[in-house]
C-alpha atoms as a PDB file:
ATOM      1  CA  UNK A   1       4.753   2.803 -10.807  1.00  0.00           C
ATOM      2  CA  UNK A   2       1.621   4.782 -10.885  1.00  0.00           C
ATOM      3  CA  UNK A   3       0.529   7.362  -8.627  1.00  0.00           C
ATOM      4  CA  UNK A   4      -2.960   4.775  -7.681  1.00  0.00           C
ATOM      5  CA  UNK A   5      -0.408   2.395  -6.888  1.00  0.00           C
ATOM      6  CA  UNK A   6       2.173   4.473  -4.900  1.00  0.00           C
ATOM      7  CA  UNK A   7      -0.192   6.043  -3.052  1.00  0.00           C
ATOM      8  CA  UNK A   8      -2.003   2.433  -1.919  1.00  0.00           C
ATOM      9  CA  UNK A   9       1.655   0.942  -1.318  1.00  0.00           C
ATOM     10  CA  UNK A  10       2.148   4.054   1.102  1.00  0.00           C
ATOM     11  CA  UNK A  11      -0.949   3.122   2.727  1.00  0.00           C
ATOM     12  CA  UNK A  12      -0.011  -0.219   3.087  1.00  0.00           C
ATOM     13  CA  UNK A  13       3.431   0.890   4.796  1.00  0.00           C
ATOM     14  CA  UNK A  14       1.403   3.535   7.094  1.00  0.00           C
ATOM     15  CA  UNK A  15      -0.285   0.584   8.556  1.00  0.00           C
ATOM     16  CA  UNK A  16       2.656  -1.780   8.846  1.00  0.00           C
ATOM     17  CA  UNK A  17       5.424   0.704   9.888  1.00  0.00           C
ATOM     18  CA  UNK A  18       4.629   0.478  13.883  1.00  0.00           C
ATOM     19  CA  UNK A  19       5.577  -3.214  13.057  1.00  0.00           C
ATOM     20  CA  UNK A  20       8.864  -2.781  12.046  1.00  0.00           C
ATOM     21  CA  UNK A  21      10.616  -1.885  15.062  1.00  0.00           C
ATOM     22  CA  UNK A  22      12.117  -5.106  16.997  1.00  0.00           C
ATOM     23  CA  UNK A  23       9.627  -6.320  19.305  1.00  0.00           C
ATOM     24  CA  UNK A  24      10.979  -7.248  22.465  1.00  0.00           C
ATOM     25  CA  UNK A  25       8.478  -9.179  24.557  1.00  0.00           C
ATOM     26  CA  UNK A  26       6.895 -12.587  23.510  1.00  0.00           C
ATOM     27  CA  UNK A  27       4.275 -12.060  22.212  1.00  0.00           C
ATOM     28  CA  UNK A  28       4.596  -8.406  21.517  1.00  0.00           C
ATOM     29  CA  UNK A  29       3.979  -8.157  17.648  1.00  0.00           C
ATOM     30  CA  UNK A  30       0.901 -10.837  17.821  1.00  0.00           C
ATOM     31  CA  UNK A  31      -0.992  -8.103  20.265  1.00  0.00           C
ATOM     32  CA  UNK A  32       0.473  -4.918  17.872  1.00  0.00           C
ATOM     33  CA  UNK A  33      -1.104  -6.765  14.680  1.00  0.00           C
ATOM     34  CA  UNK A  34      -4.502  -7.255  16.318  1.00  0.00           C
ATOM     35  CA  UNK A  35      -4.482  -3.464  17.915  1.00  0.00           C
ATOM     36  CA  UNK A  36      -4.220  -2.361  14.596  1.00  0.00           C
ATOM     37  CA  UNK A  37      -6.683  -4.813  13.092  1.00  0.00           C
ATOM     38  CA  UNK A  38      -9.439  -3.349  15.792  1.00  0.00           C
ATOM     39  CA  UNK A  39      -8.884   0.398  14.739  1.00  0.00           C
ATOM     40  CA  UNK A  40      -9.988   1.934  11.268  1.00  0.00           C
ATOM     41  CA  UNK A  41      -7.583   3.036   8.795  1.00  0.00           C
ATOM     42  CA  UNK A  42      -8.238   6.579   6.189  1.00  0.00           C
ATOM     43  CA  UNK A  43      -7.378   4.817   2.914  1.00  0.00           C
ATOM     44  CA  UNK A  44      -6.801   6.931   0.215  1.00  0.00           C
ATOM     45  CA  UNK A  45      -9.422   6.303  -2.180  1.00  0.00           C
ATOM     46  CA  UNK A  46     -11.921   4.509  -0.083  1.00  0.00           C
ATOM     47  CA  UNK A  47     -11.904   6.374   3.327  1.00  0.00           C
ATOM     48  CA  UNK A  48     -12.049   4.695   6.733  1.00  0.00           C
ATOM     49  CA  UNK A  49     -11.651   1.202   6.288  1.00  0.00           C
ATOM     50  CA  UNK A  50     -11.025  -2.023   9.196  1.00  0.00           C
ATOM     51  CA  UNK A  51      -8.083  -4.298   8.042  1.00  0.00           C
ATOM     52  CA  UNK A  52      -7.806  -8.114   8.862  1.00  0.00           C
ATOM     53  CA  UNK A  53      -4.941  -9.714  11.233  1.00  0.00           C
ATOM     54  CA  UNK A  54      -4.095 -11.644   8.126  1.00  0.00           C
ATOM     55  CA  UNK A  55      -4.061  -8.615   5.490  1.00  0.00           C
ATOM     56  CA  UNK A  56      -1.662  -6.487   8.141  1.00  0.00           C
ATOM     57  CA  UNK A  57       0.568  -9.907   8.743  1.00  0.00           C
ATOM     58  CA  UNK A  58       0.766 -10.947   4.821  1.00  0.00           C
ATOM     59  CA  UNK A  59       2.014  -6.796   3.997  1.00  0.00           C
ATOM     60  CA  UNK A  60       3.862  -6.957   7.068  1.00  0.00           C
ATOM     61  CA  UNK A  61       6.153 -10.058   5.603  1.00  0.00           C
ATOM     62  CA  UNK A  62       6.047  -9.258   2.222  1.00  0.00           C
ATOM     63  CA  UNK A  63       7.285  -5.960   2.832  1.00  0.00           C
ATOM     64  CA  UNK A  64      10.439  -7.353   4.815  1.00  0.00           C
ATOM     65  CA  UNK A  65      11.137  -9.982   1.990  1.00  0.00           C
ATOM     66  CA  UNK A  66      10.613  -7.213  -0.905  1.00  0.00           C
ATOM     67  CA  UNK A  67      10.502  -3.698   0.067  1.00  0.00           C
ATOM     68  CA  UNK A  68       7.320  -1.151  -0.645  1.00  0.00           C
ATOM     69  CA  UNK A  69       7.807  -3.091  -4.234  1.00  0.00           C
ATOM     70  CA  UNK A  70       6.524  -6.159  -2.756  1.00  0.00           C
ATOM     71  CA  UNK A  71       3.037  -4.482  -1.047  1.00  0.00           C
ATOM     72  CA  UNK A  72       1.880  -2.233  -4.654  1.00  0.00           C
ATOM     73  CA  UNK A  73      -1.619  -3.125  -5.564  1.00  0.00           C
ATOM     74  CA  UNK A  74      -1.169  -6.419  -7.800  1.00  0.00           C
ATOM     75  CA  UNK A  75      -3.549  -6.815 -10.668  1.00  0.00           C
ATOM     76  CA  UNK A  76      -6.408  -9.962 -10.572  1.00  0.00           C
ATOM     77  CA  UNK A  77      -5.047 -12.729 -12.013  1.00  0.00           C
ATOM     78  CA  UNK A  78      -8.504 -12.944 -13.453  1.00  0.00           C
ATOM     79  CA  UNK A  79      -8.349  -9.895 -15.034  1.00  0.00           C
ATOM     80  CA  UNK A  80     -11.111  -9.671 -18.084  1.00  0.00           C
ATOM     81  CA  UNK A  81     -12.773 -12.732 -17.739  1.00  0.00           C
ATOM     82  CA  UNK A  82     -16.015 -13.299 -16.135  1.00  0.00           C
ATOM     83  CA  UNK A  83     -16.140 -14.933 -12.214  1.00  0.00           C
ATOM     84  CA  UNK A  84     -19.573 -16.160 -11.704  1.00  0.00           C
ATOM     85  CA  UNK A  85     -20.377 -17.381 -15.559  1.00  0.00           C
ATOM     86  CA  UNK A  86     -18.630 -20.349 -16.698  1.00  0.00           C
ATOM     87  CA  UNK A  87     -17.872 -20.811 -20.692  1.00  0.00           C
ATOM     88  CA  UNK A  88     -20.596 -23.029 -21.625  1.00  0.00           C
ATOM     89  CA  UNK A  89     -23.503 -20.287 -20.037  1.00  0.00           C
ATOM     90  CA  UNK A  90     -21.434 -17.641 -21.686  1.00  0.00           C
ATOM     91  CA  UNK A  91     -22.025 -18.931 -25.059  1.00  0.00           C
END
């Protein structure tokens, strides 16, 4: 794992880690996932940055099914290719 990475998964945890504790109202973790979708977050490479509901809820699962494995950075599955010129306009 590279430092980039760590240091993003990390992130990701920061954010998520108020989550983790059993939530013991109904309700409870819906209204803790959109507090910390309204607040701004220091991320390390990109500074103070707003995080979506869904974002915080898909790290928030992943991490319980897989660990700080399952929220590192993931590379684009479209990784060297061109995204807005299909093969025929390429040519």
């Amino acid at each position: 794992m590279d430092d980039d990475k760590k240091q993003i998964a990390l992130f990701r945890y920061q954010v998520i880690a108020p989550l983790l504790a059993p939530q013991e109202k109904r309700g409870a973790l819906k209204r803790a996932i959109t507090h910390l979708a309204q607040r701004s977050h220091q991320h390390p490479q990109h500074g103070s940055i707003r995080i979506g509901r869904g974002t915080i809820e898909e790290w928030l699962y992943t991490f319980k099914k897989h660990g700080l494995d399952g929220i590192l950075p993931a590379h684009r599955r479209d990784r060297g290719q061109a995204r807005r010129i299909d093969d025929e306009d390429l040519e």
